[in-house]
Each structure stands twice: as C-alpha cells, then as structure tokens.
Protein backbone atom coordinates (compact mmCIF):
# COMPACT_ATOMS: atom_id res chain seq x y z
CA UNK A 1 0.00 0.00 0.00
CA UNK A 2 1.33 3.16 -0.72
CA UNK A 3 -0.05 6.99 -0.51
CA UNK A 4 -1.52 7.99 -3.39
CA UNK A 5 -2.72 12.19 -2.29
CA UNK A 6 -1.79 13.89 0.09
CA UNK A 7 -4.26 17.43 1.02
CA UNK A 8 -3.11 19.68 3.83
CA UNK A 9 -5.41 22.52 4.29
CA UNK A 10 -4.94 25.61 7.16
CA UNK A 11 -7.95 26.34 8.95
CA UNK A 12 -8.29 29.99 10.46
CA UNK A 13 -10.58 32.62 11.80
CA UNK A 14 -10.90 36.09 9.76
CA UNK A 15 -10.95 38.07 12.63
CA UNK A 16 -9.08 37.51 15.95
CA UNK A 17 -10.98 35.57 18.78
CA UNK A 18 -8.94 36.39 21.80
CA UNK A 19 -6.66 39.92 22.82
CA UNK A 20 -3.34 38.77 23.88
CA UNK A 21 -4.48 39.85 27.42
CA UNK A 22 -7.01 36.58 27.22
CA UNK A 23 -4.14 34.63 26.48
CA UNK A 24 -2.57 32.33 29.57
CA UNK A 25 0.74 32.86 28.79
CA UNK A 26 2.67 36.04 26.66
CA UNK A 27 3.29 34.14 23.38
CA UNK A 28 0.57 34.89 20.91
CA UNK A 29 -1.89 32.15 19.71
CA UNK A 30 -3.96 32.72 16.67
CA UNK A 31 -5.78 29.11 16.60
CA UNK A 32 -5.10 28.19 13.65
CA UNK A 33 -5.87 24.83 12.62
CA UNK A 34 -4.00 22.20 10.46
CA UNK A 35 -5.66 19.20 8.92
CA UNK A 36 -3.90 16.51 6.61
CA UNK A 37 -5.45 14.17 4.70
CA UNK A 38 -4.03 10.97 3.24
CA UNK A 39 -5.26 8.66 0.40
CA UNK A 40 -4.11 5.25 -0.33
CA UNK A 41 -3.96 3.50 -4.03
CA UNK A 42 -6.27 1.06 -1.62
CA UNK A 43 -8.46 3.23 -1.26
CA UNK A 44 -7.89 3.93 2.19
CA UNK A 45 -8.21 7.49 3.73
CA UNK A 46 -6.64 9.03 6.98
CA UNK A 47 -7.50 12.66 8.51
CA UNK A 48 -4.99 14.16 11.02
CA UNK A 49 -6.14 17.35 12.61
CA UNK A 50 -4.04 19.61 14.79
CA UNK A 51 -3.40 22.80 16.50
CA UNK A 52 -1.24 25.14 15.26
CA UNK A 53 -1.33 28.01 17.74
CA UNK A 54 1.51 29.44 15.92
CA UNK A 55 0.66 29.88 12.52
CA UNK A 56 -0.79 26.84 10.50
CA UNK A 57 0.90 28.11 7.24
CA UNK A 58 4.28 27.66 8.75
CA UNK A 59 2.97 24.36 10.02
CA UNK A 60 1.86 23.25 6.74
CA UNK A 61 5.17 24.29 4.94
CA UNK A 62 7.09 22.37 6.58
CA UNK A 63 4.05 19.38 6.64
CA UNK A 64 4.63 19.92 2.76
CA UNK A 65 8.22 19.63 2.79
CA UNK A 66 8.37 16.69 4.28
C-alpha cells in the first residue's frame, strides 16, 4: 500500500478571537488549525487534525516539505 494524495489545508478565523491579554501565557496564539489528509492506491483514507497556535501556514510548509 502506498499513498496515493496527500491534502493539507490551514484552517483559520478572519478576525481575531482572543486579545493577547485573554491569552494564559505572553506568546501569541492565533488558533489556527492544520488538517492533513491521506489517500491510499487502496483506497484507504486518513485525517490528522491539529493545532497550530503558531501559525498553520508555517505548520503546513514544513508538513509539505516533508
């Protein structure tokens, strides 16, 4: 079996949900959201989702390099 697609999408808000006073900690968090998705040539699928408090794009680049 071998992987036949790969799809890796980032999943963000348009507008901020929290002030970086809300946050617990001084790093800023944007909650962004990764989510990869396999496909097999047997027709097998696989979802991963993640946080990527981050930055999902960065995330995903690298996810991509890979």
């Amino acid at each position: 079996m071998k992987i036949s697609d790969i799809e890796i999408r980032l999943c963000k808000p348009r507008e901020p949900v929290m002030t970086d006073s809300e946050l617990r900690d001084t790093q800023k968090s944007d909650l962004h959201f990764l989510i990869i998705k396999l496909k097999t040539d047997a027709g097998i699928d696989g979802v991963s989702m993640g946080f990527a408090g981050m930055g999902a794009e960065m995330a995903g680049n690298v996810a991509a390099s890979l």
